[in-house]
C-alpha atoms as a PDB file:
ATOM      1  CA  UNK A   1      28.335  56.114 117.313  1.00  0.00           C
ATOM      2  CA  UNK A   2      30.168  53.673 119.437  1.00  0.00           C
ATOM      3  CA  UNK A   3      28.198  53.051 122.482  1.00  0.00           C
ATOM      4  CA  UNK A   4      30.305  53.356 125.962  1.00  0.00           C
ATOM      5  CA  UNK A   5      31.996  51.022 128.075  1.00  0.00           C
ATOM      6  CA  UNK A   6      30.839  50.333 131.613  1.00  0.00           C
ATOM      7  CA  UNK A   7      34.227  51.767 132.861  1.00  0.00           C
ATOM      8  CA  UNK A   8      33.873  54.823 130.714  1.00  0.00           C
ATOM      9  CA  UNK A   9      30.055  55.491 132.113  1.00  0.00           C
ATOM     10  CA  UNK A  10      31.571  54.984 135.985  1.00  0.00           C
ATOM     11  CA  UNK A  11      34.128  57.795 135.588  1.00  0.00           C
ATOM     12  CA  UNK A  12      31.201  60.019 133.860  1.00  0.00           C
ATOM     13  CA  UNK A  13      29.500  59.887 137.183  1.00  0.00           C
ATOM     14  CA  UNK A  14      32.206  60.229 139.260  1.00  0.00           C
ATOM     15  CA  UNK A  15      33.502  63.930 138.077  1.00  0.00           C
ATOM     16  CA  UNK A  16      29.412  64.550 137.223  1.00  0.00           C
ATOM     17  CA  UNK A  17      28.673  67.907 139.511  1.00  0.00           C
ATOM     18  CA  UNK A  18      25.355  65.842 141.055  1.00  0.00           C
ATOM     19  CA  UNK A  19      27.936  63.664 143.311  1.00  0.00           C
ATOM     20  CA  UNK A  20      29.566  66.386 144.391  1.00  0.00           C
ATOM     21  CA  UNK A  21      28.009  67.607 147.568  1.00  0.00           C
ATOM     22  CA  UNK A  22      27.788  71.295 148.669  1.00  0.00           C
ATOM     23  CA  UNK A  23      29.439  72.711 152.353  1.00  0.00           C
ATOM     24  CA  UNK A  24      27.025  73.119 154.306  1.00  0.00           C
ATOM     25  CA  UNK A  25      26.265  69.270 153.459  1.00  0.00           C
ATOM     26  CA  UNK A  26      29.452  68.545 154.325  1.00  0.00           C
ATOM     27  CA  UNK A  27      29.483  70.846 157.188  1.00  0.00           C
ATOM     28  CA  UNK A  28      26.859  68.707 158.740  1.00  0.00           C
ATOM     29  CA  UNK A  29      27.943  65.746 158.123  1.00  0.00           C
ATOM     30  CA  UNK A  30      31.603  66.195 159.631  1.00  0.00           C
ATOM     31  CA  UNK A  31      29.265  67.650 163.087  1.00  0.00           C
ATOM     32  CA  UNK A  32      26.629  64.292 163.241  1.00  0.00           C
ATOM     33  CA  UNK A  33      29.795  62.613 162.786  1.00  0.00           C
ATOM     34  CA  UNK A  34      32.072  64.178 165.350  1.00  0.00           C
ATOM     35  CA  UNK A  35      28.942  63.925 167.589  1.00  0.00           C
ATOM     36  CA  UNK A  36      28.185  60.054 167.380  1.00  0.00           C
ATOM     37  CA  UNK A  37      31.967  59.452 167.773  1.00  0.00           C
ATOM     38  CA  UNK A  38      31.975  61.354 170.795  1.00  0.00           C
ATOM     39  CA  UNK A  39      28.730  59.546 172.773  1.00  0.00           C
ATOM     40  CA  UNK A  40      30.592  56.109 171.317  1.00  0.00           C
ATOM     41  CA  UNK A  41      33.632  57.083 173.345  1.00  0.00           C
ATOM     42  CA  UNK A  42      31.817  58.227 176.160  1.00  0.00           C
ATOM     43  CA  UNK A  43      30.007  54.945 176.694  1.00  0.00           C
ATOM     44  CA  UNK A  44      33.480  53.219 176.630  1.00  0.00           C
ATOM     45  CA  UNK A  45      34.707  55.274 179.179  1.00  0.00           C
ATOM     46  CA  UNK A  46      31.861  55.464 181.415  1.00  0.00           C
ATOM     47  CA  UNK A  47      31.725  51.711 181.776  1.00  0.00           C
ATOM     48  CA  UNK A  48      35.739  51.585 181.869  1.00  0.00           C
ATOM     49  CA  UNK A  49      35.862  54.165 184.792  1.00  0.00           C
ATOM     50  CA  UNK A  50      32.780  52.429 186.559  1.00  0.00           C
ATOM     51  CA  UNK A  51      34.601  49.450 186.800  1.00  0.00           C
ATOM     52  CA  UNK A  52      38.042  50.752 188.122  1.00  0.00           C
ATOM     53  CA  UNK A  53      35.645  53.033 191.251  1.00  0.00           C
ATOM     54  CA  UNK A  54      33.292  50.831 192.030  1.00  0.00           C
ATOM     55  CA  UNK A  55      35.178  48.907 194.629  1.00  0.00           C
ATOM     56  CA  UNK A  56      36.361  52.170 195.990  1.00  0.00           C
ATOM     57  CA  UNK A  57      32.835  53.963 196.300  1.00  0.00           C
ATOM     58  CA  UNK A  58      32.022  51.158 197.969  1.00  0.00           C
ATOM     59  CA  UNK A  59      34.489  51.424 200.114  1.00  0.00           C
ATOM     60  CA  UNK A  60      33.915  54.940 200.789  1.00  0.00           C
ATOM     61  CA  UNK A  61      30.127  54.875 201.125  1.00  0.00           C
ATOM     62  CA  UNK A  62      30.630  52.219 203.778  1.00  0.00           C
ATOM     63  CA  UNK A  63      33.048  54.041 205.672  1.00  0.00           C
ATOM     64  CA  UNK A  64      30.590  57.650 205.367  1.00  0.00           C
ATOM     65  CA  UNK A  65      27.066  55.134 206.883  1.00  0.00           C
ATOM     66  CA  UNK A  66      29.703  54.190 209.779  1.00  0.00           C
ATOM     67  CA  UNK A  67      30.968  57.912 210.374  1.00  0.00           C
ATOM     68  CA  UNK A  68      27.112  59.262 210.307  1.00  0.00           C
ATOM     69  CA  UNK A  69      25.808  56.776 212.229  1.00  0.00           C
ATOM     70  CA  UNK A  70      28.208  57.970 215.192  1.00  0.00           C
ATOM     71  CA  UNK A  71      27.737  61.563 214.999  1.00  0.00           C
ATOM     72  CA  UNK A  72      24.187  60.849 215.177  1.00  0.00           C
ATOM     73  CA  UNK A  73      24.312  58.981 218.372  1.00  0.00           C
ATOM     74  CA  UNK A  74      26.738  62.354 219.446  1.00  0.00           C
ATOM     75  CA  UNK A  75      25.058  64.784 217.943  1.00  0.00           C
ATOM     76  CA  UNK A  76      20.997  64.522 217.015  1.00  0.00           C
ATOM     77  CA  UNK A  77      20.443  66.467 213.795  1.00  0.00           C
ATOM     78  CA  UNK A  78      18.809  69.999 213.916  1.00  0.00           C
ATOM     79  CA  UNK A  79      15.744  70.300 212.625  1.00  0.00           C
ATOM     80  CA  UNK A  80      15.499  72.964 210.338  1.00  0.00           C
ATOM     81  CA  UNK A  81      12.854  75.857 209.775  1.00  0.00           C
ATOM     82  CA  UNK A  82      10.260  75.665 206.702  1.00  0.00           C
ATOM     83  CA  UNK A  83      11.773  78.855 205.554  1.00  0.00           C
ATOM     84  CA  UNK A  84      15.884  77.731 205.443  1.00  0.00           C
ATOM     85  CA  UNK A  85      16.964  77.529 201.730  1.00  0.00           C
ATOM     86  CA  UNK A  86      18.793  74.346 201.460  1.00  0.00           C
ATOM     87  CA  UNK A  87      20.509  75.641 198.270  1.00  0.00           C
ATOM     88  CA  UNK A  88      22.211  77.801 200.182  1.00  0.00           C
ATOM     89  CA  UNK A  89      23.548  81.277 199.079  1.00  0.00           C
ATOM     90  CA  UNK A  90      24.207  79.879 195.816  1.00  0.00           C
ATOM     91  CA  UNK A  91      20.279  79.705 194.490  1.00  0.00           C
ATOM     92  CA  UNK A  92      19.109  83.429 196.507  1.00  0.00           C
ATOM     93  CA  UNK A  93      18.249  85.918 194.349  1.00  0.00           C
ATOM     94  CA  UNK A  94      20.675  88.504 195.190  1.00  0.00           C
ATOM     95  CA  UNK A  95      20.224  92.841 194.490  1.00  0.00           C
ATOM     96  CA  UNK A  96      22.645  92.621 191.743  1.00  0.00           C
ATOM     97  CA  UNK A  97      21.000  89.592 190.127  1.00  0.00           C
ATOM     98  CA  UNK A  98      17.535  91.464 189.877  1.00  0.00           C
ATOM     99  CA  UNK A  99      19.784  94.307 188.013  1.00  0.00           C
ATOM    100  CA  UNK A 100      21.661  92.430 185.600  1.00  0.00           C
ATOM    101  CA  UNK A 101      20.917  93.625 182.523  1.00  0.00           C
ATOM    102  CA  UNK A 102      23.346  91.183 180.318  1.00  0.00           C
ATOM    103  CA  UNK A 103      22.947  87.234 179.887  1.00  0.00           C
ATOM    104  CA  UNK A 104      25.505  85.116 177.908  1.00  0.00           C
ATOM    105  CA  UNK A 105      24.986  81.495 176.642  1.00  0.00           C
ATOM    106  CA  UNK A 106      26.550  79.347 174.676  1.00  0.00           C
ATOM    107  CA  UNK A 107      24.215  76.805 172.597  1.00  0.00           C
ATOM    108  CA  UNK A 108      27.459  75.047 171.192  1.00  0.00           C
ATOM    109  CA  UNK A 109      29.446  74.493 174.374  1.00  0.00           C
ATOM    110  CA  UNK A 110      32.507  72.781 173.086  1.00  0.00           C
ATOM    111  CA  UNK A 111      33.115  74.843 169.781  1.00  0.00           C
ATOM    112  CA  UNK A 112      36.489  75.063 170.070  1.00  0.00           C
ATOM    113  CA  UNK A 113      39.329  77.523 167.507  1.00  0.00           C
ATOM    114  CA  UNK A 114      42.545  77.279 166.865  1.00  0.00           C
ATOM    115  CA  UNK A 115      41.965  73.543 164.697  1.00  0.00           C
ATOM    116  CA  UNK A 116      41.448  73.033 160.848  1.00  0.00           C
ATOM    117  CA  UNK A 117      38.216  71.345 161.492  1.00  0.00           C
ATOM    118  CA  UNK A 118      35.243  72.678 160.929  1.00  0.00           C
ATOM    119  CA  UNK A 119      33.401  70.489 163.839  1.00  0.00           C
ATOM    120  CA  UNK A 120      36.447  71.332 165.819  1.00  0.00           C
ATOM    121  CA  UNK A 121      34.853  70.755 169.637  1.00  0.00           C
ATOM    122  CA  UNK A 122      36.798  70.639 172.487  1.00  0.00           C
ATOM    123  CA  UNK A 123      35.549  70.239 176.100  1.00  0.00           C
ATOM    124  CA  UNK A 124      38.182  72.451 178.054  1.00  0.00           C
ATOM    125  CA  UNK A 125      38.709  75.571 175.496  1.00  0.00           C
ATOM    126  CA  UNK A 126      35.651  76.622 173.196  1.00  0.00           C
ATOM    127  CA  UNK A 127      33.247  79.115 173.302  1.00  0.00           C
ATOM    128  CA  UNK A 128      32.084  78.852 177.183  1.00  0.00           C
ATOM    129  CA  UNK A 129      35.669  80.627 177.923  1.00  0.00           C
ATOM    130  CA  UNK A 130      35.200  83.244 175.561  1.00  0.00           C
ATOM    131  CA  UNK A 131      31.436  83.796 177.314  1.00  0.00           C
ATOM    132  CA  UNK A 132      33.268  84.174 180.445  1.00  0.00           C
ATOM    133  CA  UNK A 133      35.584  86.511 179.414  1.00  0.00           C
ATOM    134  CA  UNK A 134      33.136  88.727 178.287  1.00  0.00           C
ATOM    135  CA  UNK A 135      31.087  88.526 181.275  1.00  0.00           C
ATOM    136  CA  UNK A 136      34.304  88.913 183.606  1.00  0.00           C
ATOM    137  CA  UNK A 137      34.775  92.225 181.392  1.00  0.00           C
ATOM    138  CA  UNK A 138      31.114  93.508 181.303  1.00  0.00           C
ATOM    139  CA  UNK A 139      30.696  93.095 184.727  1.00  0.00           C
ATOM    140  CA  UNK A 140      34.286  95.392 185.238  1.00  0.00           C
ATOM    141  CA  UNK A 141      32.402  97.897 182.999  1.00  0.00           C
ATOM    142  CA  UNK A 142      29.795  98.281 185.321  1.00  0.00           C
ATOM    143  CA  UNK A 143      27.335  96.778 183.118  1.00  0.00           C
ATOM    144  CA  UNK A 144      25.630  93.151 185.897  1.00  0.00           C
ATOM    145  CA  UNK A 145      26.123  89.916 183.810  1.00  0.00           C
ATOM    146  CA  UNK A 146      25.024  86.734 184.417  1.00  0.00           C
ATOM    147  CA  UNK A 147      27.044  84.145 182.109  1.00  0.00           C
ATOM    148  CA  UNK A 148      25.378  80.314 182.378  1.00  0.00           C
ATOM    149  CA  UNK A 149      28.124  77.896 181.747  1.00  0.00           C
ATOM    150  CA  UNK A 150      26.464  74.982 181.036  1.00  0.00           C
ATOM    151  CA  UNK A 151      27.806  72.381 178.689  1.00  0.00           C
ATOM    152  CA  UNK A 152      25.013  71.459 176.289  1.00  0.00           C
ATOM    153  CA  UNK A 153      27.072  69.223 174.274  1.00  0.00           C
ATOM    154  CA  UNK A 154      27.792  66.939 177.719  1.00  0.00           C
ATOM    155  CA  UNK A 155      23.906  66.901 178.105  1.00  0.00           C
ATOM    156  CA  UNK A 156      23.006  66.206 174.692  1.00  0.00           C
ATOM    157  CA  UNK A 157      25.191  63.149 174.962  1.00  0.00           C
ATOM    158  CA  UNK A 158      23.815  61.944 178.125  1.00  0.00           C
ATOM    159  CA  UNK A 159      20.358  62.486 177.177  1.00  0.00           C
ATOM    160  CA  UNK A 160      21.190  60.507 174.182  1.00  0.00           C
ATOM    161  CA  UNK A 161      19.392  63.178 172.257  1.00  0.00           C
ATOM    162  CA  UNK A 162      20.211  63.961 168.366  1.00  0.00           C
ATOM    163  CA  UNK A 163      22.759  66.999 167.681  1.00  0.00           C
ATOM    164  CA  UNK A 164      19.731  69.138 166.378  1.00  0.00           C
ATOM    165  CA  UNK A 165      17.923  69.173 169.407  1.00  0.00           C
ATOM    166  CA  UNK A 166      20.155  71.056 171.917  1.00  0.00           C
ATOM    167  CA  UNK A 167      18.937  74.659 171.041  1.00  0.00           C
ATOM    168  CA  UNK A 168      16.030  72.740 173.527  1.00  0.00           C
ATOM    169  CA  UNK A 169      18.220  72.609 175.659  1.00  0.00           C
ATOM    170  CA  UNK A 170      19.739  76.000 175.915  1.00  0.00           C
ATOM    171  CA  UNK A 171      16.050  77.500 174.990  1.00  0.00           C
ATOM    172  CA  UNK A 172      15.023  75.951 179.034  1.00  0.00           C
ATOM    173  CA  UNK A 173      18.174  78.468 180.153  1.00  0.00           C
ATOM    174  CA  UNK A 174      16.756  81.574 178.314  1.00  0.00           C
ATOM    175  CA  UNK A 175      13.070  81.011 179.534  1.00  0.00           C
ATOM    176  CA  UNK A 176      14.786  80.822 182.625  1.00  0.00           C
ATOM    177  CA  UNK A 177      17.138  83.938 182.647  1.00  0.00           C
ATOM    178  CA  UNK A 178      13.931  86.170 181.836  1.00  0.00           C
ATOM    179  CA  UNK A 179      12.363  84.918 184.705  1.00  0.00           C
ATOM    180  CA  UNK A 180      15.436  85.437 187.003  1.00  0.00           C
ATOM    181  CA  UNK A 181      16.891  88.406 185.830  1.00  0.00           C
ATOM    182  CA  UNK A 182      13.398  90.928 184.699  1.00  0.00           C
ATOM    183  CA  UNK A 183      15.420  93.750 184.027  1.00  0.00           C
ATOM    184  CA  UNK A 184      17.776  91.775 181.732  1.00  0.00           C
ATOM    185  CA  UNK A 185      17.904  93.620 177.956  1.00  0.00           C
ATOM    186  CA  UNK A 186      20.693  91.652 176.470  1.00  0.00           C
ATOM    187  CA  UNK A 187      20.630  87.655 175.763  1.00  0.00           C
ATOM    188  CA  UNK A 188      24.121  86.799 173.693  1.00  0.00           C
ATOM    189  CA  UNK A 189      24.082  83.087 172.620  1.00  0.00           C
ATOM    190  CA  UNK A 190      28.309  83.341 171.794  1.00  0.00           C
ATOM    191  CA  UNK A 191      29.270  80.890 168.738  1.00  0.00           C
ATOM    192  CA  UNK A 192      32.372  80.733 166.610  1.00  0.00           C
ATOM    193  CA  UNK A 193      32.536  80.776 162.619  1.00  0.00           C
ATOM    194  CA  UNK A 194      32.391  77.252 161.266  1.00  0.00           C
ATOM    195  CA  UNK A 195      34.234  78.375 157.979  1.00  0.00           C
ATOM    196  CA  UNK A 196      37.741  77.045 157.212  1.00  0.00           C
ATOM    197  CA  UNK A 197      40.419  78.316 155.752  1.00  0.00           C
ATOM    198  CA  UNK A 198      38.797  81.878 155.948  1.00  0.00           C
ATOM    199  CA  UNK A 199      41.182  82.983 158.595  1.00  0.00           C
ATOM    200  CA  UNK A 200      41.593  86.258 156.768  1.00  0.00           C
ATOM    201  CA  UNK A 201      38.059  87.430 157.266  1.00  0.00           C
ATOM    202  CA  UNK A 202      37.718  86.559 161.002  1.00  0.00           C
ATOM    203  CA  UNK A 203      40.711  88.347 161.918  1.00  0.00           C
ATOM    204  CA  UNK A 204      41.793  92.049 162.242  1.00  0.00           C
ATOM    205  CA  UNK A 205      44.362  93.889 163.667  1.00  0.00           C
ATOM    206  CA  UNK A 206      43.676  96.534 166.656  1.00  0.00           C
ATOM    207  CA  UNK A 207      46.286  98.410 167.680  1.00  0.00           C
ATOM    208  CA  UNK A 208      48.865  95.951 166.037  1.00  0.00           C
ATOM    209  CA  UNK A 209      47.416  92.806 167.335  1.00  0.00           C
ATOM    210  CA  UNK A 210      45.810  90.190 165.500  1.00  0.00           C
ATOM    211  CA  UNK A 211      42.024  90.036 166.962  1.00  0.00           C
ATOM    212  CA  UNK A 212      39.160  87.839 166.254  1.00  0.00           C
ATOM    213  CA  UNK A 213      36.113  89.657 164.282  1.00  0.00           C
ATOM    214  CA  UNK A 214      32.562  89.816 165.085  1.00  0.00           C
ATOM    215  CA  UNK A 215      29.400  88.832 163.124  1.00  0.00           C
ATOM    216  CA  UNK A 216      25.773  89.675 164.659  1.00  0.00           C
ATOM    217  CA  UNK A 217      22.907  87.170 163.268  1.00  0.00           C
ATOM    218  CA  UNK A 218      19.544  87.850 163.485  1.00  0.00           C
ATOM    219  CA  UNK A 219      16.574  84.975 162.477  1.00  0.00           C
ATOM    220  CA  UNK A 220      13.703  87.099 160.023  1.00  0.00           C
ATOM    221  CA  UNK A 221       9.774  86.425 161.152  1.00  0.00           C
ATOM    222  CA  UNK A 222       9.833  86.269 164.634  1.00  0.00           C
ATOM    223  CA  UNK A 223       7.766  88.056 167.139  1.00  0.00           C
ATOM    224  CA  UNK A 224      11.245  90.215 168.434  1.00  0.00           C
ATOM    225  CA  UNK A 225      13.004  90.244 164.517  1.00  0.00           C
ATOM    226  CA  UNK A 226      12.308  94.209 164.428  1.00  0.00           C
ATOM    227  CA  UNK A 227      14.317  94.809 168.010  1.00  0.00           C
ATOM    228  CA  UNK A 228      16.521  92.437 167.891  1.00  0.00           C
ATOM    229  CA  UNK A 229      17.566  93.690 164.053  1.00  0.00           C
ATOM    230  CA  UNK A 230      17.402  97.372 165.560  1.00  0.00           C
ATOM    231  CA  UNK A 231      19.689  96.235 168.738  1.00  0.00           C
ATOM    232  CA  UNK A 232      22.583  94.435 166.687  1.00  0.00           C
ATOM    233  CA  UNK A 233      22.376  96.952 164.210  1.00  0.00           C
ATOM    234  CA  UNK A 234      23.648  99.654 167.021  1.00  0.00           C
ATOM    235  CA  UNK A 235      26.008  96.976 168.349  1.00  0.00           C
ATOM    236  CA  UNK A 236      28.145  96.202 165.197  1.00  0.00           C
ATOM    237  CA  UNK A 237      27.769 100.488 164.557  1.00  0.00           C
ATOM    238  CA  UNK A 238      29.244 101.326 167.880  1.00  0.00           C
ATOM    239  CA  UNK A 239      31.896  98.192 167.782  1.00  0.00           C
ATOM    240  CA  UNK A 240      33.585  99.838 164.487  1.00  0.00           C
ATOM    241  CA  UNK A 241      33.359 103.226 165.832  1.00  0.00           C
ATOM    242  CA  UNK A 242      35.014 102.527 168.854  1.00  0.00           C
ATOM    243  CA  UNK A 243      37.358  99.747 166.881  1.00  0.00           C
ATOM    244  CA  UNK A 244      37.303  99.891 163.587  1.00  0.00           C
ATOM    245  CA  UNK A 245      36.619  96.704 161.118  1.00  0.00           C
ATOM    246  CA  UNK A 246      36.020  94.155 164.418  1.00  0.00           C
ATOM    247  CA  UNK A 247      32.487  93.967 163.409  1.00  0.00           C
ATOM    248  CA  UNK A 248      31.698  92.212 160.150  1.00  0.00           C
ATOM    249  CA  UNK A 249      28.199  93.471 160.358  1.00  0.00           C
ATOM    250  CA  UNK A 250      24.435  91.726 160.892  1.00  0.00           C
ATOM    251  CA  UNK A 251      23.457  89.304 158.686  1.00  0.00           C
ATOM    252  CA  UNK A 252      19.792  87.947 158.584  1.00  0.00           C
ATOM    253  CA  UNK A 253      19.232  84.291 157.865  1.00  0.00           C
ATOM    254  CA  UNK A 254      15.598  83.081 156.959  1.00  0.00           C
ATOM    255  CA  UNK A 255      15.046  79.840 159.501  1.00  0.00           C
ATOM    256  CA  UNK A 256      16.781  77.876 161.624  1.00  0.00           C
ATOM    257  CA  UNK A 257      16.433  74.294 162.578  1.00  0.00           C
ATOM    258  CA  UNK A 258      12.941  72.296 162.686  1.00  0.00           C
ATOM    259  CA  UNK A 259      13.033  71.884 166.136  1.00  0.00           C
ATOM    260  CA  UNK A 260      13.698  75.706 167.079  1.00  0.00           C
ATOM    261  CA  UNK A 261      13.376  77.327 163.737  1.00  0.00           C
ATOM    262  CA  UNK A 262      13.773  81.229 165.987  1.00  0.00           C
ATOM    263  CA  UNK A 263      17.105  79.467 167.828  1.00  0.00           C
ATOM    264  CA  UNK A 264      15.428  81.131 170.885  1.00  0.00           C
ATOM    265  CA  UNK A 265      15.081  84.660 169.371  1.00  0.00           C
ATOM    266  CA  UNK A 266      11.384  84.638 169.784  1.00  0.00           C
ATOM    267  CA  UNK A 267      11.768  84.764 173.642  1.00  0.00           C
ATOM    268  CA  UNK A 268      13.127  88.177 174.285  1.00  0.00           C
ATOM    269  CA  UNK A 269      13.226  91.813 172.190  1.00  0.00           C
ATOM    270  CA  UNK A 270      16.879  91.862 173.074  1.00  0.00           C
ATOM    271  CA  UNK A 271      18.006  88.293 172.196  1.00  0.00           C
ATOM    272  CA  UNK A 272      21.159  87.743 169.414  1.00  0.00           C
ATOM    273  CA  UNK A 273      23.672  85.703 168.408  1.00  0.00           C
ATOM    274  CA  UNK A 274      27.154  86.433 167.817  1.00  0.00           C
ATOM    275  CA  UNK A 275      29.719  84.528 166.088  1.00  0.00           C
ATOM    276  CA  UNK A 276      33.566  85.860 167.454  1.00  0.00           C
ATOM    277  CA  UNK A 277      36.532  84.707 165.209  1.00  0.00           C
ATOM    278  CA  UNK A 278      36.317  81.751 163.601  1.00  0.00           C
ATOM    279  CA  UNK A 279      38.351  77.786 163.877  1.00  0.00           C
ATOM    280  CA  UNK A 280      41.226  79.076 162.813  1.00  0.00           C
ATOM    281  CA  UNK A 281      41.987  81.837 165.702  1.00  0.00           C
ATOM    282  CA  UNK A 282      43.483  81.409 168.864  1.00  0.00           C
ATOM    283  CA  UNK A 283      42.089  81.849 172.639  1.00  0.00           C
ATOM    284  CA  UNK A 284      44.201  85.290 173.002  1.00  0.00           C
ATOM    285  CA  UNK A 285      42.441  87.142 169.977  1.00  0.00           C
ATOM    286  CA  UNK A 286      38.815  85.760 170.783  1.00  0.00           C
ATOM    287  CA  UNK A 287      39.442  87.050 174.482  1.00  0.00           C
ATOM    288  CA  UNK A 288      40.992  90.867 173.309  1.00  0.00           C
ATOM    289  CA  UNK A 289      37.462  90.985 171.417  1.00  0.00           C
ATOM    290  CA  UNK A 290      35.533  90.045 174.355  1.00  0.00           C
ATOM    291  CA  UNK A 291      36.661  93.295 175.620  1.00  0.00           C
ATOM    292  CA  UNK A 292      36.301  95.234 173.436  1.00  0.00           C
ATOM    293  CA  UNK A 293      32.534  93.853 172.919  1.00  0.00           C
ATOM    294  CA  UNK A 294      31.913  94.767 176.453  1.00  0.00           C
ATOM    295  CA  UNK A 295      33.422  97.859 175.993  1.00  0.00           C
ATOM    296  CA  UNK A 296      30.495  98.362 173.026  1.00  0.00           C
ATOM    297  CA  UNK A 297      27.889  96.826 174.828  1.00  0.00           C
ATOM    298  CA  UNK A 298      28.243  99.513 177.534  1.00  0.00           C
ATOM    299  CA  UNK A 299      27.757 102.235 175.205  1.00  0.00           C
ATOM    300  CA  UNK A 300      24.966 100.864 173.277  1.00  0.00           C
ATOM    301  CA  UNK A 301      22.846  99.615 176.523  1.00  0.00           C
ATOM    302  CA  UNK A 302      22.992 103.728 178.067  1.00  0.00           C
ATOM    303  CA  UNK A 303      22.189 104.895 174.885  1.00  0.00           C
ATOM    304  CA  UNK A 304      18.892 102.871 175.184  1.00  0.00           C
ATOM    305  CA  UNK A 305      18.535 103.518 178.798  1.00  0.00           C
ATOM    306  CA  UNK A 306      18.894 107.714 177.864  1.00  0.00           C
END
């Protein structure tokens, strides 16, 4: 038997199945990617717009000592009471926050649709305008939402922290939301589908217009898995009642990540996560299906309140 050529043994290898790696490998790789080319061109800029202020904060800062100085000399400063919030209005815990009943999140801040890339992140339009949408229309339901905007992809990067970490981040937001809000039933961390090319499954049509679909996900063996199961359970049956085929169901994964293997689901009985439409829809169909979510949340949270 004639024994093969070097040349012959490096093509053997190359179609072999074991170099061939799976997608959720590649997935993940495309994301750690994205991410460290992202804080690389964040550095540049940083120090690129630090050098063209500089001379002007200067300036400014300069200008502000001068302008306080004199009112000073006008006009001594009040001295406040122990009690004044300096905060403002903006940190008082209002009637309607103690009754807000929904909370929205979103983990990945800058997922972004309507791109062929499955890391597709942008940092104006992603998944932090679809949150708002749907707490802009739960709120016109009658139903109090609180919706924290924060981008957790911008804080990763400054922190310098690795892309695996920021459910940390957005776990500090939940621990505080049940504190703030106590009669809050409803934590929605909002992601998109990573999947490309599967346009046809995150899309419907309602009423003859293209919207994006829904998927509920629920993490198995934690301390809330029963409720939270039981809660998206009612949510994808009331979403297809009231629209048929939006919801593509609940699915159950086993773990998450190491660092938050519940991705914050063991905090709160009423906590899920919900994928709407996928990278290949567009802004208009994710926001119809915000409504019509809120439209389904409405219904499902006075059933549990009867």
């Amino acid at each position: 038997m004639r024994a093969r050529t070097e040349q012959e043994w490096i093509h053997l290898l190359k179609d072999g199945d074991e170099l061939k790696p799976d997608q959720e490998y590649i997935h993940q790789t495309r994301k750690k990617l994205l991410y460290e080319a992202r804080k690389l061109r964040s550095k540049r800029e940083k120090k690129k717009v630090w050098r063209m202020i500089w001379p002007s904060m200067m300036a400014v800062a300069i200008a502000a000592i001068l302008v306080i100085t004199t009112l000073n000399q006008v006009n001594p400063p009040v001295q406040r009471s122990a009690s004044h919030n300096s905060l403002g209005t903006a940190s008082k815990t209002s009637a309607t926050n103690k009754e807000t009943k929904v909370f929205i999140y979103q983990t990945h801040s800058q997922e972004s649709f309507e791109t062929k890339e499955v890391a597709g992140y942008n940092p104006k339009k992603n998944v932090r305008t679809v949150g708002k949408k749907l707490g802009t229309y739960l709120n016109k339901e009658s139903v109090p939402t609180a919706v924290n905007t924060t981008d957790y992809v911008k804080q990763l990067l400054k922190k310098k922290m690795e892309y695996k970490e920021i459910y940390e981040l957005s776990r500090n937001s939940v621990k505080e939301a049940i504190k703030t809000y106590p009669n809050v039933q409803l934590l929605l961390d909002i992601h998109r589908d990573g999947e490309i090319k599967n346009r046809q499954s995150t899309t419907t049509k309602v009423d003859g217009k293209n919207v994006a679909t829904v998927l509920f996900i629920i993490y198995k063996n934690q301390p809330y898995t029963s409720e939270n199961t039981k809660l998206a359970i009612e949510l994808d049956k009331t979403l297809n009642e009231l629209y048929p085929g939006v919801s593509r169901g609940v699915v159950q994964k086993d773990k998450g990540i190491a660092s938050v293997p519940s991705y914050n689901q063991d905090l709160h009985e009423g906590s899920i996560m919900v994928n709407i439409g996928g990278v290949e829809n567009t802004l208009k169909e994710e926001t119809r299906t915000a409504k019509m979510l809120a439209k389904a949340i409405k219904v499902v949270l006075k059933e549990e309140a009867d």
